[in-house]
Protein backbone atom coordinates (compact mmCIF):
# COMPACT_ATOMS: atom_id res chain seq x y z
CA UNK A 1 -63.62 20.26 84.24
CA UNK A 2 -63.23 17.04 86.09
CA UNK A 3 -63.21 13.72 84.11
CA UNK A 4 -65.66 11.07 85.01
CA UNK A 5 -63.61 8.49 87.15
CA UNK A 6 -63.58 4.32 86.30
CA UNK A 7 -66.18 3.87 89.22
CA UNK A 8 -68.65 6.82 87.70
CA UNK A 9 -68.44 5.33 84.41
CA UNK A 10 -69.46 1.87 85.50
CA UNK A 11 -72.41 3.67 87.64
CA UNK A 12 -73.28 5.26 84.34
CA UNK A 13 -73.49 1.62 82.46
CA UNK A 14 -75.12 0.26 85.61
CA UNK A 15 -77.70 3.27 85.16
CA UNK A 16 -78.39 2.35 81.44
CA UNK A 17 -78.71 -1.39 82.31
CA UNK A 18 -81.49 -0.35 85.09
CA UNK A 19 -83.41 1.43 82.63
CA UNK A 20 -83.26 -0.64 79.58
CA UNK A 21 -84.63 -3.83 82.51
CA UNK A 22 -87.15 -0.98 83.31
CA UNK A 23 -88.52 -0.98 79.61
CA UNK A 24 -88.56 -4.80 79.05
CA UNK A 25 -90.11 -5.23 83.10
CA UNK A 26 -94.03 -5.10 81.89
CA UNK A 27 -93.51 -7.92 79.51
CA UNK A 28 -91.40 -10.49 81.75
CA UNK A 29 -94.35 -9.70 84.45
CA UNK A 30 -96.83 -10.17 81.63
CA UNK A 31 -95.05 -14.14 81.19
CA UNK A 32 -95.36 -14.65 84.32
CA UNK A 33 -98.56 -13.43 85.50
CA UNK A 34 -100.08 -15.88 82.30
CA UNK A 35 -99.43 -19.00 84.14
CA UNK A 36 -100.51 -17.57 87.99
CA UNK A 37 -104.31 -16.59 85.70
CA UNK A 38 -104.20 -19.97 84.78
CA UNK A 39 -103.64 -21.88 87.76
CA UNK A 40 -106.55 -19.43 88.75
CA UNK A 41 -108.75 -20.65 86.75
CA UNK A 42 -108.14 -24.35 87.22
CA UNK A 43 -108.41 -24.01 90.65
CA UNK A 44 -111.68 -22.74 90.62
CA UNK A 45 -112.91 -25.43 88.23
CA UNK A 46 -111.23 -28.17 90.39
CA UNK A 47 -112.81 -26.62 93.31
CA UNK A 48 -116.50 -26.92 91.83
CA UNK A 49 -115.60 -30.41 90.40
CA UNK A 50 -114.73 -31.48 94.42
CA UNK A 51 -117.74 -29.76 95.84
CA UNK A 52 -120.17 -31.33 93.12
CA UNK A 53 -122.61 -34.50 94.50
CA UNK A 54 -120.43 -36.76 92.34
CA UNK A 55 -116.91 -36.35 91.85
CA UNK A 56 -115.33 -36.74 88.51
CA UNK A 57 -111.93 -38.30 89.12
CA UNK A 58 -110.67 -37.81 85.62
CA UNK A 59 -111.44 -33.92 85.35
CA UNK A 60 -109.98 -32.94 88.67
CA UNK A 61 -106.81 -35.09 87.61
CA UNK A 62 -106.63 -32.98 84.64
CA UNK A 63 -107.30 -29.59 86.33
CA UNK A 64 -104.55 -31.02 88.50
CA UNK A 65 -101.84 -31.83 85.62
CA UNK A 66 -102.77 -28.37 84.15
CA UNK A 67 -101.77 -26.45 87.41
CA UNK A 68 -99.17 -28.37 87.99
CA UNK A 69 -97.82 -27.68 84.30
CA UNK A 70 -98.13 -23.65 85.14
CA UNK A 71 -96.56 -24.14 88.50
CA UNK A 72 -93.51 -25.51 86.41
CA UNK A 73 -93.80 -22.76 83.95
CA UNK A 74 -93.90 -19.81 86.69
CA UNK A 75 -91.18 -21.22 88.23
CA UNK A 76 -89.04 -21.03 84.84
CA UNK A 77 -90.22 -17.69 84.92
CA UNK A 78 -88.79 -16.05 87.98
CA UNK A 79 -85.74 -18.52 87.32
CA UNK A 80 -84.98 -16.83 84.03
CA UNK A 81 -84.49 -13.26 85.71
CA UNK A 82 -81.05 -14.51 87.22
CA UNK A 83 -80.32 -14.59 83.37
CA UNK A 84 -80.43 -10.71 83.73
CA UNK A 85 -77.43 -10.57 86.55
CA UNK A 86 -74.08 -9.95 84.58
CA UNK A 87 -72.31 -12.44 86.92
CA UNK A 88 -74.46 -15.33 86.25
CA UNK A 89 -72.56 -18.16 84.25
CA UNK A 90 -74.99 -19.15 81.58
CA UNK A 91 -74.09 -21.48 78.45
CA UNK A 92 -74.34 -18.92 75.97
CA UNK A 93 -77.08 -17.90 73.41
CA UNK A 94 -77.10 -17.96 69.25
CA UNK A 95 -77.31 -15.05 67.45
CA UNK A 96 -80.72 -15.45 66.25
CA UNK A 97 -81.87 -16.68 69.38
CA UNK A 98 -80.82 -13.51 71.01
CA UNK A 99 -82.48 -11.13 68.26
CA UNK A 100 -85.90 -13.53 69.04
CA UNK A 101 -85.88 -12.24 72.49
CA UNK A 102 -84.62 -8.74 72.43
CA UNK A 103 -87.82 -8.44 69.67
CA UNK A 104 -90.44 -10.22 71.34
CA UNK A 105 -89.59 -7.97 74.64
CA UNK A 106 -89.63 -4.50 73.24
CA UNK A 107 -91.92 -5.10 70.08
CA UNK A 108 -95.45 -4.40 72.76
CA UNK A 109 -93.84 -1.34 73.67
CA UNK A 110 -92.88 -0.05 70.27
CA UNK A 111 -95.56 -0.54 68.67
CA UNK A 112 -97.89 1.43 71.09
CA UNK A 113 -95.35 4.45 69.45
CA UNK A 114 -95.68 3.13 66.11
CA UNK A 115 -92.19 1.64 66.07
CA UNK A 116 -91.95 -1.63 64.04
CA UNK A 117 -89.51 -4.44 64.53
CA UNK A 118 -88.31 -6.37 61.25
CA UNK A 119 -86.16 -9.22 61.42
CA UNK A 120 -83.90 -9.95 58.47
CA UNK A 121 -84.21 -13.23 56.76
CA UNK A 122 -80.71 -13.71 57.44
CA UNK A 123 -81.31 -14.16 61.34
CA UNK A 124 -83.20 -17.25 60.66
CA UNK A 125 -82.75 -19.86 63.30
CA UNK A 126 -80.08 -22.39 61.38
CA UNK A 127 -78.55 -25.95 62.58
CA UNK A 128 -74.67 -25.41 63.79
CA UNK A 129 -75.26 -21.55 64.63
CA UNK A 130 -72.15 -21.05 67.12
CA UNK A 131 -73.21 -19.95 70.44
CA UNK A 132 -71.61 -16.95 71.94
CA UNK A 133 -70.99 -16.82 75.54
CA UNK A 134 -72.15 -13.62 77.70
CA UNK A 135 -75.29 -14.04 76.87
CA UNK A 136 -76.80 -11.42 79.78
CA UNK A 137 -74.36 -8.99 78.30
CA UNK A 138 -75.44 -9.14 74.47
CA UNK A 139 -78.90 -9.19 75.66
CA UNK A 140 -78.09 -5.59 77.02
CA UNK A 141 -76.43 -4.19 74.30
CA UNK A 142 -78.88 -5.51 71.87
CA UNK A 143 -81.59 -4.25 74.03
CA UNK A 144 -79.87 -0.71 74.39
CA UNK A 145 -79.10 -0.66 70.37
CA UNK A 146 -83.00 -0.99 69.31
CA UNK A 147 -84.10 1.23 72.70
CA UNK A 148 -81.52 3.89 71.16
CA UNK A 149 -82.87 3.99 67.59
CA UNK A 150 -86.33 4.01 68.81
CA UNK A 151 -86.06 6.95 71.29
CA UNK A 152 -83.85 9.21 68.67
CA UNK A 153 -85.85 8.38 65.39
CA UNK A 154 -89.48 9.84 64.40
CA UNK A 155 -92.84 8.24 64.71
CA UNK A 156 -93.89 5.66 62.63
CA UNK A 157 -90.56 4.02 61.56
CA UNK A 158 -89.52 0.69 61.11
CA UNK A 159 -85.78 -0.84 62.59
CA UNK A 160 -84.50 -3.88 60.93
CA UNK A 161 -82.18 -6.25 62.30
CA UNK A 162 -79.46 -8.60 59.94
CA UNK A 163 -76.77 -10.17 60.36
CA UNK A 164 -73.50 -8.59 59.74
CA UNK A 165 -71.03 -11.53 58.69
CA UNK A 166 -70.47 -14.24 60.24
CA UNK A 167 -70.10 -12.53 64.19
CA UNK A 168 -71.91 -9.15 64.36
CA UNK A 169 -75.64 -7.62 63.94
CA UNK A 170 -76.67 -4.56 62.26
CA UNK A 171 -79.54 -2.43 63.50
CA UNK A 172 -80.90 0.19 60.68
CA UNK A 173 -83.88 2.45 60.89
CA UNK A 174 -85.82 3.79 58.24
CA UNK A 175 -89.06 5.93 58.00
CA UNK A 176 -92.56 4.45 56.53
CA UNK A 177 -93.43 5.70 53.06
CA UNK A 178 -95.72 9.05 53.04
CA UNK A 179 -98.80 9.41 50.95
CA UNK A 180 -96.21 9.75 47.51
CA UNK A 181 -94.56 6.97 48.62
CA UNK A 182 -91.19 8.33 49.21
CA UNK A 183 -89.40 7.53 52.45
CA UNK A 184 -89.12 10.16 55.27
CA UNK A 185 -86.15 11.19 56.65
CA UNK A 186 -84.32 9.35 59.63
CA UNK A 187 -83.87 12.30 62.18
CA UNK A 188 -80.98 11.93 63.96
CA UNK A 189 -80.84 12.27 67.62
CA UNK A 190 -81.14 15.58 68.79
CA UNK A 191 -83.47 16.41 66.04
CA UNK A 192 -86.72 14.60 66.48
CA UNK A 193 -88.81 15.02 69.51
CA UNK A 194 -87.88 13.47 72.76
CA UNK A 195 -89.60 9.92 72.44
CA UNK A 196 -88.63 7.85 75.01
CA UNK A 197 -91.25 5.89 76.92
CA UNK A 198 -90.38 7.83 80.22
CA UNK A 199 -88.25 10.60 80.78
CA UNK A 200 -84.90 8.73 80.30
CA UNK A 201 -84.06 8.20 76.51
CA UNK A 202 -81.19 6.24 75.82
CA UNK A 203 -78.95 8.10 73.43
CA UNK A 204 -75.38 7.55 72.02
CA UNK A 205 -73.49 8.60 75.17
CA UNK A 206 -75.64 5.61 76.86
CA UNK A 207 -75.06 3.08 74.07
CA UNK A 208 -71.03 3.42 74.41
CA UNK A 209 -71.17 3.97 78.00
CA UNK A 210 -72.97 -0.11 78.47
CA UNK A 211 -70.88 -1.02 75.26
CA UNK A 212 -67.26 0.21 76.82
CA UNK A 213 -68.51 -1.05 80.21
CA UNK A 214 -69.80 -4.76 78.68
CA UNK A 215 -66.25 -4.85 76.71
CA UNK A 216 -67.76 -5.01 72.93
CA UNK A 217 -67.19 -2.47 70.28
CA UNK A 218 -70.47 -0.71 68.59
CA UNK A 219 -70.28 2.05 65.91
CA UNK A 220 -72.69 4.60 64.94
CA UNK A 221 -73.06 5.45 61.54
CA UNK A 222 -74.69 8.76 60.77
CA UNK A 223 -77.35 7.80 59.04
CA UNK A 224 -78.01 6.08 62.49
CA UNK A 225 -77.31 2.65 61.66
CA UNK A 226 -76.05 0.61 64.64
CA UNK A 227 -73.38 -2.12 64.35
CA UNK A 228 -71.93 -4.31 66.92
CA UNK A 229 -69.79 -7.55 67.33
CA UNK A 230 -70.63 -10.47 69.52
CA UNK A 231 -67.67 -11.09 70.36
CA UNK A 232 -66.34 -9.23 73.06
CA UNK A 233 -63.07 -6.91 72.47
């Protein structure tokens, strides 16, 4: 049996990567298509405020300042997805900053399969939080961690993220209380029913394929809990 070669497993990661930006695609077009509604919107009213008998200067200067405000915003927008290319510099992101947008991308999506997101107190935003560089990169893996416990756990659960020291985040799922109020079961992959969003699920092949190819270390627990460094190995 032939081994997969350096160039197939980098394919593989760049496979993963292409489907996790699949997932999170319907909510950056959702921020961006906000502001384009907007400017819409004002452009209709400053439209009926220039065809009117009498012109009101000081409403069409503010329908004015408010399309001009979601130009700027729209424009961050579509700047922000060369934040998704591995080979951009960037400056870095904080830990808790990084869990803030991993959640507020896939948290639409997971809750239409009754998936929650929790968010540990200990990821509270904090003055002096270090900044870890690779941003684009931890972005993936974080993104790949949560898409992995979501597609290989059963309905209705709920993944928490904390902090793990001082460097490192901890992913753990855990089923809601039934009727008795005991906990179900977390099914390990392989055991619950496919549940991906589309026909790719990320699993734990996937996870250490982007986490080998990114350069940072992630373990597997098997109760499923997910653990990974920031810092790259």
């Amino acid at each position: 049996m032939m081994k997969a070669s350096p160039a197939a497993r980098s394919w593989i990661a760049a496979g993963v990567r292409h489907e996790l930006l699949t997932r999170v695609l319907p909510a950056l077009r959702h921020d961006m298509v906000g502001p384009v509604s907007v400017m819409r919107m004002g452009m209709l009213m400053l439209k009926r405020q220039v065809e009117s008998p009498s012109i009101d200067s000081q409403a069409c200067t503010e329908r004015v300042a408010l399309i001009d405000d979601q130009i700027g915003q729209l424009i961050a927008g579509v700047r922000s997805l060369r934040n998704w290319e591995l080979a951009t510099t960037d400056e870095g992101t904080t830990r808790s900053a990084l869990v803030q947008q991993c959640v507020a991308l896939l948290r639409p999506a997971f809750s239409m399969h009754g998936v929650q997101l929790e968010i540990a107190p200990s990821l509270q935003p904090r003055e002096g939080e270090p900044r870890w560089p690779r941003a684009a990169a931890l972005r993936y893996l974080l993104l790949c961690g949560l898409s992995y416990l979501h597609d290989a756990g059963a309905p209705s659960g709920i993944i928490t993220l904390a902090a793990d020291d001082e460097d490192a985040l901890t992913l753990r799922m855990r089923m809601r209380a039934d009727a008795d109020g005991a906990e179900e079961e977390y099914m390990p992959e392989g055991a619950a029913a496919h549940r991906a969003p589309r026909r790719l699920a990320i699993d734990a092949v996937a996870l250490q394929s982007l986490a080998d190819d990114l350069g940072y270390e992630v373990t597997v627990a098997d109760d499923g809990t997910v653990r990974f460094s920031l810092a790259a190995s």
